[in-house]
C-alpha atoms as a PDB file:
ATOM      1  CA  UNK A   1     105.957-127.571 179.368  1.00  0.00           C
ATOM      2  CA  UNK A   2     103.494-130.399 179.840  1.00  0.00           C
ATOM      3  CA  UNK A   3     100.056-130.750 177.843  1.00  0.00           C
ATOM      4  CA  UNK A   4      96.732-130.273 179.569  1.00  0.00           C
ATOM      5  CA  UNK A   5      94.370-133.263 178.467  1.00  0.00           C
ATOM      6  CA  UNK A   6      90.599-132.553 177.787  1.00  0.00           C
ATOM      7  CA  UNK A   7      89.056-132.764 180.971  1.00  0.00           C
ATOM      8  CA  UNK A   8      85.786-134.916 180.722  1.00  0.00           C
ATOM      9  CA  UNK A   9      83.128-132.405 180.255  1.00  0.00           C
ATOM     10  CA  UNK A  10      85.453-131.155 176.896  1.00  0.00           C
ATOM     11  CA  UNK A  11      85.087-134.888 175.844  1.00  0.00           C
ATOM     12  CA  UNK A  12      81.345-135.365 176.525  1.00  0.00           C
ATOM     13  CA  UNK A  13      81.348-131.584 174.428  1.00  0.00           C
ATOM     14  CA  UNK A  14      83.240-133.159 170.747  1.00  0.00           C
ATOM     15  CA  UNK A  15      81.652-136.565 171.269  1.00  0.00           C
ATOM     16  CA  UNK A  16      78.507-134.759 170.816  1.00  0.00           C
ATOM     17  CA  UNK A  17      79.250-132.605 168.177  1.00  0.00           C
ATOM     18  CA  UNK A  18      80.747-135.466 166.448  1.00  0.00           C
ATOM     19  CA  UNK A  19      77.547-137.507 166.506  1.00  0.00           C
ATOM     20  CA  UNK A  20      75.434-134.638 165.868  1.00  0.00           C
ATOM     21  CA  UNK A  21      77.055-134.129 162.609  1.00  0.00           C
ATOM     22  CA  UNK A  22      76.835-137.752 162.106  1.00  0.00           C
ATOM     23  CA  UNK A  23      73.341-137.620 162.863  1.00  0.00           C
ATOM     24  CA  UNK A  24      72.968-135.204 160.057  1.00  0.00           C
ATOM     25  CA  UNK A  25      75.097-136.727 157.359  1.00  0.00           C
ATOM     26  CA  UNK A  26      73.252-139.692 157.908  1.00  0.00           C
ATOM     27  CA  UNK A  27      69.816-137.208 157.471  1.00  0.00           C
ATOM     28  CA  UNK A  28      71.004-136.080 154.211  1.00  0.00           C
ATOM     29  CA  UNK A  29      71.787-139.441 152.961  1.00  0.00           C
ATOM     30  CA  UNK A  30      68.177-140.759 153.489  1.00  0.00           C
ATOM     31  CA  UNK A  31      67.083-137.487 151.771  1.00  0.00           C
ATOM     32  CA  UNK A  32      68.840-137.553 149.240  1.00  0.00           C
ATOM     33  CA  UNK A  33      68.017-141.579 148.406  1.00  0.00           C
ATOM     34  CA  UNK A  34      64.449-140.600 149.737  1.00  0.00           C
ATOM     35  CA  UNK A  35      64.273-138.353 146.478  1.00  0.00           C
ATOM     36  CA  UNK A  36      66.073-140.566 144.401  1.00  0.00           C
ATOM     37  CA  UNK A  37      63.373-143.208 144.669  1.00  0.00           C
ATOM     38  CA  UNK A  38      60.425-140.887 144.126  1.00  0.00           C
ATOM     39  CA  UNK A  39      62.878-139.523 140.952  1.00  0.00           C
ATOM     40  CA  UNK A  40      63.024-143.073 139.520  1.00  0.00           C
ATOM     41  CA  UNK A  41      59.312-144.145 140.416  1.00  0.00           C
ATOM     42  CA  UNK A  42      57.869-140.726 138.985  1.00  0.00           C
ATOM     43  CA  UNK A  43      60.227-141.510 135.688  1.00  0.00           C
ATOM     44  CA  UNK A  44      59.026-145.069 135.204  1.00  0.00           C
ATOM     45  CA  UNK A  45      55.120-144.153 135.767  1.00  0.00           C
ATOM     46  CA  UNK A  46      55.261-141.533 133.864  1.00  0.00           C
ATOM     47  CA  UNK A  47      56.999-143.887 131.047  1.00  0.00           C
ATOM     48  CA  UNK A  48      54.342-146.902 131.336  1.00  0.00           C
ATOM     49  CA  UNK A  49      51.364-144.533 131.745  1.00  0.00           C
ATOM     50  CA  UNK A  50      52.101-142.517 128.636  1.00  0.00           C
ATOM     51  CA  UNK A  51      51.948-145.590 126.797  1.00  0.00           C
ATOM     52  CA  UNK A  52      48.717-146.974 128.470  1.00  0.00           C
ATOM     53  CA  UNK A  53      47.021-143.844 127.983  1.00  0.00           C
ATOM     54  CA  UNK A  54      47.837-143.887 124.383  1.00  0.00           C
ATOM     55  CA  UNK A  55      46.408-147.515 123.715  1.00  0.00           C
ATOM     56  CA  UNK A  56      43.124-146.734 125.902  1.00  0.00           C
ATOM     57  CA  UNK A  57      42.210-143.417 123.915  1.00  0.00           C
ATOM     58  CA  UNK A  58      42.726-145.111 121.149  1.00  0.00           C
ATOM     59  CA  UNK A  59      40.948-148.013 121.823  1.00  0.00           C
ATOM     60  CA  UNK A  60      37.548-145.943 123.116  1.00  0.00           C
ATOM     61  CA  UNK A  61      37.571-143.941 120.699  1.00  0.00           C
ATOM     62  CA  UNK A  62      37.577-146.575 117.578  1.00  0.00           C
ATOM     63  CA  UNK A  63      35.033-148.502 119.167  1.00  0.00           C
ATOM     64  CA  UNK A  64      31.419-148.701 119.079  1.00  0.00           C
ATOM     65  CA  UNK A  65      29.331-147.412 122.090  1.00  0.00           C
ATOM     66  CA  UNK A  66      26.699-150.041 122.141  1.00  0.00           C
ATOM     67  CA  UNK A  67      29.649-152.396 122.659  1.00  0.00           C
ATOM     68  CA  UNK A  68      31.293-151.078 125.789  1.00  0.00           C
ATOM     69  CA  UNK A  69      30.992-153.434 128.641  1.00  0.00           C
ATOM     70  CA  UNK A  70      32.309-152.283 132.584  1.00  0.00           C
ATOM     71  CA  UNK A  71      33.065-154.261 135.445  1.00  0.00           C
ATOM     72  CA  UNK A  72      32.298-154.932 138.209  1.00  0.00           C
ATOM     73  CA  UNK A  73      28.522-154.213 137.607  1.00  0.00           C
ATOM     74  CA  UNK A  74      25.052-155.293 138.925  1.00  0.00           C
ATOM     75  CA  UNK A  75      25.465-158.377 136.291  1.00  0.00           C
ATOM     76  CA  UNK A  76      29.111-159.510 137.475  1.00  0.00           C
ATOM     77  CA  UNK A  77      29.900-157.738 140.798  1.00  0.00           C
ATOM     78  CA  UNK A  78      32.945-159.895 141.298  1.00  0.00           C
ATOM     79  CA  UNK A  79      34.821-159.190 138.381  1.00  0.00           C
ATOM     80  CA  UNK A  80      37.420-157.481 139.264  1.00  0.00           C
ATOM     81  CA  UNK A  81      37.579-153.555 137.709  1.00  0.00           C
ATOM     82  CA  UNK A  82      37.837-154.154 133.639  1.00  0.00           C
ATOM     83  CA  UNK A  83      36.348-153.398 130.637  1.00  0.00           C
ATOM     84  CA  UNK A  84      35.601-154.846 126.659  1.00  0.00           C
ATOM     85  CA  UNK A  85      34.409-153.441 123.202  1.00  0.00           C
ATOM     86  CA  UNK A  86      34.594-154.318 119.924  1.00  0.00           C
ATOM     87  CA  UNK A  87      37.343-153.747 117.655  1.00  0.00           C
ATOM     88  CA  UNK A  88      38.130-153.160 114.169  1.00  0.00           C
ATOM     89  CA  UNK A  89      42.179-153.371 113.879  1.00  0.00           C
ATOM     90  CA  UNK A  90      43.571-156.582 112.436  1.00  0.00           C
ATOM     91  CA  UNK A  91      46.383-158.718 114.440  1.00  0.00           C
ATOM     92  CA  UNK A  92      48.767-156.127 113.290  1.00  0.00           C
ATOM     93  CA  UNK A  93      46.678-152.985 114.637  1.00  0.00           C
ATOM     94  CA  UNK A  94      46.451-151.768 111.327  1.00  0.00           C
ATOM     95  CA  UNK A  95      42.042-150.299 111.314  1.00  0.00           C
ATOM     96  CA  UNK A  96      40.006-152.945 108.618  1.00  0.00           C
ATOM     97  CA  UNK A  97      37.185-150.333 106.807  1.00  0.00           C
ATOM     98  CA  UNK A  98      34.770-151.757 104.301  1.00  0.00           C
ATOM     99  CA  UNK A  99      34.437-149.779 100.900  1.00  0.00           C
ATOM    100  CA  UNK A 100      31.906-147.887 102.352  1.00  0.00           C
ATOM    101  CA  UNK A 101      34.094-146.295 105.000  1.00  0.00           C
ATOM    102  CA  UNK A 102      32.316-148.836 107.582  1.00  0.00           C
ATOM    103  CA  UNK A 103      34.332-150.651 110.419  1.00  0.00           C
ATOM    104  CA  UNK A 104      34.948-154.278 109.976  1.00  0.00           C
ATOM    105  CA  UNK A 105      34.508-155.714 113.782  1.00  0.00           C
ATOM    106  CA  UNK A 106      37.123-158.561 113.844  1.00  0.00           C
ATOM    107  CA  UNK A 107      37.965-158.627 117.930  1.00  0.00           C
ATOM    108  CA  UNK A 108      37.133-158.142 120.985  1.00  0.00           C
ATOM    109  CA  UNK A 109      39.532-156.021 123.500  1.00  0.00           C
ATOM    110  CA  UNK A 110      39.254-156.973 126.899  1.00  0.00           C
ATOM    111  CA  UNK A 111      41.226-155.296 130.234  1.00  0.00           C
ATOM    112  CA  UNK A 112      41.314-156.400 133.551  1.00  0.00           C
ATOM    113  CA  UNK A 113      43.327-155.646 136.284  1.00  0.00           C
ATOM    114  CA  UNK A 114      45.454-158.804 137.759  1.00  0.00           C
ATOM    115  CA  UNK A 115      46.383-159.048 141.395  1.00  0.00           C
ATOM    116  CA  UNK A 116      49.530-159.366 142.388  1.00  0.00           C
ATOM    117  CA  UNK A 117      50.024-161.456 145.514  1.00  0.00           C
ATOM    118  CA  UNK A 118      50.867-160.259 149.445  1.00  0.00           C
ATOM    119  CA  UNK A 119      50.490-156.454 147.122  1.00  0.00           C
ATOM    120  CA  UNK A 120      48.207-153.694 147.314  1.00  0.00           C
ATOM    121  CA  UNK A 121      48.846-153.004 143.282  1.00  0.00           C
ATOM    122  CA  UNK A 122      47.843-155.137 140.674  1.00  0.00           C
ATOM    123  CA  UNK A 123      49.137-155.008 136.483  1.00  0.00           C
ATOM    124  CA  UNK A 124      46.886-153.527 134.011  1.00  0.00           C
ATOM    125  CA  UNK A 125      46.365-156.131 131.116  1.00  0.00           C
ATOM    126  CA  UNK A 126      44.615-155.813 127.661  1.00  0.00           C
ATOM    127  CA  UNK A 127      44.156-159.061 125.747  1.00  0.00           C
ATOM    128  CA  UNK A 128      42.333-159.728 122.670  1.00  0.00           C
ATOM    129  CA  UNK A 129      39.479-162.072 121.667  1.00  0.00           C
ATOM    130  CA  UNK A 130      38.840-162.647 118.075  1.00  0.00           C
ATOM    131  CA  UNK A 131      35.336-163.218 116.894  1.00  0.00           C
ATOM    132  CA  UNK A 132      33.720-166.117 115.429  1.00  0.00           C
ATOM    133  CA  UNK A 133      33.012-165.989 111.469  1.00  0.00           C
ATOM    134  CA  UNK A 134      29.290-165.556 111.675  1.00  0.00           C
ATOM    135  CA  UNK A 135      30.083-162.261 113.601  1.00  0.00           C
ATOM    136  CA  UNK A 136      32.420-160.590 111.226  1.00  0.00           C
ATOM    137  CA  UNK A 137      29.714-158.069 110.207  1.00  0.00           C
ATOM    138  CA  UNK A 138      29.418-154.520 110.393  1.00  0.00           C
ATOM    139  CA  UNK A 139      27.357-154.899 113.517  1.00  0.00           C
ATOM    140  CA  UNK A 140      28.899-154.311 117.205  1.00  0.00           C
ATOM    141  CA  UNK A 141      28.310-156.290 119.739  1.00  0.00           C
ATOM    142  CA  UNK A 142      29.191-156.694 123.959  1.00  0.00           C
ATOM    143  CA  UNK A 143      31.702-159.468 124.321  1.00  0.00           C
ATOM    144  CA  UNK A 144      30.192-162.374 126.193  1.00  0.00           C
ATOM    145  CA  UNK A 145      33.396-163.255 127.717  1.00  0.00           C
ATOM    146  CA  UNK A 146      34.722-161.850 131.181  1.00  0.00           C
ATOM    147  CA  UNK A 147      37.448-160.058 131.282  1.00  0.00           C
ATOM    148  CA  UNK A 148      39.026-162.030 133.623  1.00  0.00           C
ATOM    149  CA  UNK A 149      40.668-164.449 133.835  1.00  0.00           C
ATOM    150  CA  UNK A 150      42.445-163.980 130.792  1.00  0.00           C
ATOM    151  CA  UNK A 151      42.402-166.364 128.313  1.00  0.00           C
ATOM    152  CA  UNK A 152      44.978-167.683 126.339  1.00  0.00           C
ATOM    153  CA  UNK A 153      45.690-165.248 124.053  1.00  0.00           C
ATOM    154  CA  UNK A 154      49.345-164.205 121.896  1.00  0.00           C
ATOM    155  CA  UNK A 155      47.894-160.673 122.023  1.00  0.00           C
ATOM    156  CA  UNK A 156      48.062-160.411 125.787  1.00  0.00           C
ATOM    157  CA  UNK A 157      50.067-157.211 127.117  1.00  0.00           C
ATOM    158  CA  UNK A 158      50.787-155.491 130.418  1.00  0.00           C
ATOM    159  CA  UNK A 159      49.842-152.146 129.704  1.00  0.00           C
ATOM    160  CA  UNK A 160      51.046-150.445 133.648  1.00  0.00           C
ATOM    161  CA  UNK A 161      52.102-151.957 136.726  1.00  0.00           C
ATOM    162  CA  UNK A 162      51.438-150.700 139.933  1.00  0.00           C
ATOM    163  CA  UNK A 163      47.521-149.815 139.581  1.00  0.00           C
ATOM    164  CA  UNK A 164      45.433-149.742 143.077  1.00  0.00           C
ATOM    165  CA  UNK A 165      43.695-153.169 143.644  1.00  0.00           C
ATOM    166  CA  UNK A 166      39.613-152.535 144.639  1.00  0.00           C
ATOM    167  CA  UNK A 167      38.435-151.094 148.428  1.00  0.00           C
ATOM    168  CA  UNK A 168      42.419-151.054 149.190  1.00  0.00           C
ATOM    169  CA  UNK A 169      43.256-148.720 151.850  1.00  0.00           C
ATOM    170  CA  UNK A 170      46.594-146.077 151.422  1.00  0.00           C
ATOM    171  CA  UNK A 171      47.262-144.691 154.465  1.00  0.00           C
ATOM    172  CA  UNK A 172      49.478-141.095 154.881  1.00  0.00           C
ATOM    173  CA  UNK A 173      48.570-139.547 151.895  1.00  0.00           C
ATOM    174  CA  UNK A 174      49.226-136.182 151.778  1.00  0.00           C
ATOM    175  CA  UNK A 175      46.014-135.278 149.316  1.00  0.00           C
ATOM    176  CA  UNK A 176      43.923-137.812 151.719  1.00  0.00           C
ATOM    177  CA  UNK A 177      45.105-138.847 154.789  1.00  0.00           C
ATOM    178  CA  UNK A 178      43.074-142.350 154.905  1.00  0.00           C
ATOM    179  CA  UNK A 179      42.416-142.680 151.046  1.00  0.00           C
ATOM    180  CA  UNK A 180      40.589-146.243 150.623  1.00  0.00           C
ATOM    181  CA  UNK A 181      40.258-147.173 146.608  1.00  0.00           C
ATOM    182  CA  UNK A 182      36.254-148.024 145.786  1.00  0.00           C
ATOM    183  CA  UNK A 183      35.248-150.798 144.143  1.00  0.00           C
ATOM    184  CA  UNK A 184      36.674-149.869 140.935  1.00  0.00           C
ATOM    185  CA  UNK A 185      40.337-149.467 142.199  1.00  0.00           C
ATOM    186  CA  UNK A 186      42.808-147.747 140.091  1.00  0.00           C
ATOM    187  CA  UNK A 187      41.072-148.799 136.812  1.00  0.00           C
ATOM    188  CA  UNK A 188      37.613-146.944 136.898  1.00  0.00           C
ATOM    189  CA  UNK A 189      35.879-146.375 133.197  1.00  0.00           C
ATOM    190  CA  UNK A 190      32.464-145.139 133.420  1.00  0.00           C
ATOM    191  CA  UNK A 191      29.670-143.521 131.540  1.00  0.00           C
ATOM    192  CA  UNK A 192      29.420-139.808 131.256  1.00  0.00           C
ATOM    193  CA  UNK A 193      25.970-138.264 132.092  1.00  0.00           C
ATOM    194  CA  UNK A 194      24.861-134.565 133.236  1.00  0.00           C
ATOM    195  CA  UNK A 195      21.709-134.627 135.158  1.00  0.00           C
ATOM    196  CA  UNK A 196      19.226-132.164 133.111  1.00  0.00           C
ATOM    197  CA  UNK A 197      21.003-131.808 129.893  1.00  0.00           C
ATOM    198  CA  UNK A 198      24.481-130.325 128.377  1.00  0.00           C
ATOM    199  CA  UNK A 199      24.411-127.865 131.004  1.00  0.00           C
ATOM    200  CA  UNK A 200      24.061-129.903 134.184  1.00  0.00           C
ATOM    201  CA  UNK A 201      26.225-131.861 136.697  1.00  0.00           C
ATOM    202  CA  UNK A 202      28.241-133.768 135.443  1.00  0.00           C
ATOM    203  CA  UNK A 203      27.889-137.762 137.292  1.00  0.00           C
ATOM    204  CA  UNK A 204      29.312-141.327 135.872  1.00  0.00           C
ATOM    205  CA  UNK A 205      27.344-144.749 135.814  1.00  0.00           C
ATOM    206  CA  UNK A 206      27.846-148.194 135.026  1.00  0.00           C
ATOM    207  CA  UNK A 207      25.250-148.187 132.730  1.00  0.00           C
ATOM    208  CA  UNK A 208      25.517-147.958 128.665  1.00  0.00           C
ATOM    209  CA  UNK A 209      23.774-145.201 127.304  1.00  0.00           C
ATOM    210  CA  UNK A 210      22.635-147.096 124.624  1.00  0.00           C
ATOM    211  CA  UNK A 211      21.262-150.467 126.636  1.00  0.00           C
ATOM    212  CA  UNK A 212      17.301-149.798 125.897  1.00  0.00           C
ATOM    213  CA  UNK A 213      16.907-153.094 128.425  1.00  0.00           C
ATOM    214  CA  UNK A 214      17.224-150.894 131.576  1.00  0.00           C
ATOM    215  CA  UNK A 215      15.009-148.209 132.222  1.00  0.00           C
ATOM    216  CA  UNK A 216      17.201-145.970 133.996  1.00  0.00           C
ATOM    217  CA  UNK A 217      18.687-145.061 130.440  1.00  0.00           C
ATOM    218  CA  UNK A 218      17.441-141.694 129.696  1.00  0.00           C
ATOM    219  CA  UNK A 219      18.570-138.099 127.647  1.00  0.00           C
ATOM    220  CA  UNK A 220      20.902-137.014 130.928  1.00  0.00           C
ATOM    221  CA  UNK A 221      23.666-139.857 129.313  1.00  0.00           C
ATOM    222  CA  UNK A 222      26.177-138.364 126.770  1.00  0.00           C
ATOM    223  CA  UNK A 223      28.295-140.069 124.695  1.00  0.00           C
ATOM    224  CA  UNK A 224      31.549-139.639 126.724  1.00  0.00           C
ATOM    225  CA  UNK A 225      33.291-142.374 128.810  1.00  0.00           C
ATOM    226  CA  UNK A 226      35.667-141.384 131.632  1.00  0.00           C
ATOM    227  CA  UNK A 227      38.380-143.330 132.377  1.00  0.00           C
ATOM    228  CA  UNK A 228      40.684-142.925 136.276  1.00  0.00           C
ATOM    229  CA  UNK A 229      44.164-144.749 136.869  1.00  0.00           C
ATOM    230  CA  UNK A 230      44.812-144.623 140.107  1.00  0.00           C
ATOM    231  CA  UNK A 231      49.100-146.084 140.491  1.00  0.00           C
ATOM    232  CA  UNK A 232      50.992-146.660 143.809  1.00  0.00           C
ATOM    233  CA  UNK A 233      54.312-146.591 142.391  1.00  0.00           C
ATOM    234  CA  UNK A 234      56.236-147.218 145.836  1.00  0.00           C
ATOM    235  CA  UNK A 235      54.315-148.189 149.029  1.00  0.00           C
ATOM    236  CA  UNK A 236      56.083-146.883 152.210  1.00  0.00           C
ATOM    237  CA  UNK A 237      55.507-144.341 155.148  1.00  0.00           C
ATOM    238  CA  UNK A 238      55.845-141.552 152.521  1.00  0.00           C
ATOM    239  CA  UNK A 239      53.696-144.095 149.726  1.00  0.00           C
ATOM    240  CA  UNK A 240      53.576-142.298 145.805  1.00  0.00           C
ATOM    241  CA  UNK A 241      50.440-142.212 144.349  1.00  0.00           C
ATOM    242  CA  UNK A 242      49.407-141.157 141.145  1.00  0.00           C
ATOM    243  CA  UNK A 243      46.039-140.289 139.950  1.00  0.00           C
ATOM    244  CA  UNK A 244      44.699-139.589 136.213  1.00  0.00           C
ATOM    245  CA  UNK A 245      41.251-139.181 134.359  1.00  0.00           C
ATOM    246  CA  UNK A 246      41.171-138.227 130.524  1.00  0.00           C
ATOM    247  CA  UNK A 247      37.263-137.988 128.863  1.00  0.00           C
ATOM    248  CA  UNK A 248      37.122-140.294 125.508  1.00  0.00           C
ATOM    249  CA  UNK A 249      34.258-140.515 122.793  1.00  0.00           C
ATOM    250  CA  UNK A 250      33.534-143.619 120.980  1.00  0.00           C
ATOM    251  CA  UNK A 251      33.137-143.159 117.215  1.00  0.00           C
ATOM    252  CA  UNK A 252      30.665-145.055 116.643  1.00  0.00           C
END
């Protein structure tokens, strides 16, 4: 008995299925890889930032108040988004106290957030600034020095890659479909104030409580400072952005 061959509408039929199915191997391949990436990136950010957030809490809240410094301000608007304070750990991070239970201010800390080029991210970097002899007292003071650039300094580390450069835009977000970073970027630490006392709203400024030159400074300022990392761990169609604010308090 001879064979009937597919006729050519039976062909066009499996050719079909067979790409369809194809089609949707090849869908759950990119899916699969698709989560894979956002697996890894969400691993490593959450590895870096735990350890960044650990040396900033620390950091504000063994420093002085008086000696907190923020950029960009009215003073420097084109630093890019930083900050610096006084510090009482020695070269090996172990805290120097007087007798008396007093900090003994050896350094200044210093972050600033470095570009990277053709990138819409930037790296996170604290560096240190010793101070000179005849300011080794027991009294805090602003650093002088910008935070950037960075000078040369052994104590220079890279704290968290991927951090939002300033006024960068982010397009299909899912929390904010044309999210554009302010001024600050992903590195945002700002004064804590509630308009009318304890009880009111709560806003942020640029301005130091404790700066008696300006004469803005008033009772609404508390002693908190709020710090935001804002981290584009993969920039694509489907970009992942991370966002985080903690409160600290200075000690001092």
């Amino acid at each position: 008995m001879r064979r009937r061959g597919l006729t050519l509408l039976e062909t066009l039929f499996w050719v079909g299925i067979v790409f369809m199915g194809g089609l949707a191997v090849a869908a759950l391949f990119k899916i699969a890889g698709s989560a894979q990436k956002t697996t890894l990136s969400g691993y490593l950010v959450s590895g870096q930032t735990d350890s960044a957030l650990r040396w900033l809490r620390r950091d504000f809240q063994e420093t002085a108040l008086v000696s907190i410094r923020v950029f960009p301000n009215a003073g420097a608007a084109n630093q890019p988004p930083g900050c610096s304070f006084v510090s009482a750990r020695d070269d090996k991070q172990n805290l120097q106290v007087s007798r008396y239970g007093t900090p003994l201010w050896g350094k200044h800390v210093l972050y600033t957030l470095e570009p990277k080029a053709g990138k819409k991210t930037g790296s996170l970097v604290r560096w240190e600034l010793p101070l000179a002899e005849a300011q080794r007292d027991f009294v805090p003071r602003p650093c002088a020095t910008m935070p950037s650039p960075v000078t040369n300094s052994s104590a220079r580390r890279v704290l968290l890659q991927d951090v939002l450069l300033a006024n960068t835009a982010v397009p299909n977000l899912q929390q904010e479909a044309n999210y554009v970073s302010d001024k600050y970027g992903g590195f945002k630490v700002q004064f804590v104030q509630r308009i009318g006392g304890e009880g009111g709203n709560e806003e942020l400024s640029e301005v130091n409580p404790t700066d008696s030159t300006l004469p803005q400074v008033d009772a609404n300022h508390t002693r908190l400072v709020k710090v935001r990392l804002e981290i584009l761990a993969r920039d694509s169609h489907y970009p992942d952005f991370f966002r985080l604010e903690f409160k600290a308090r200075p000690r001092y």
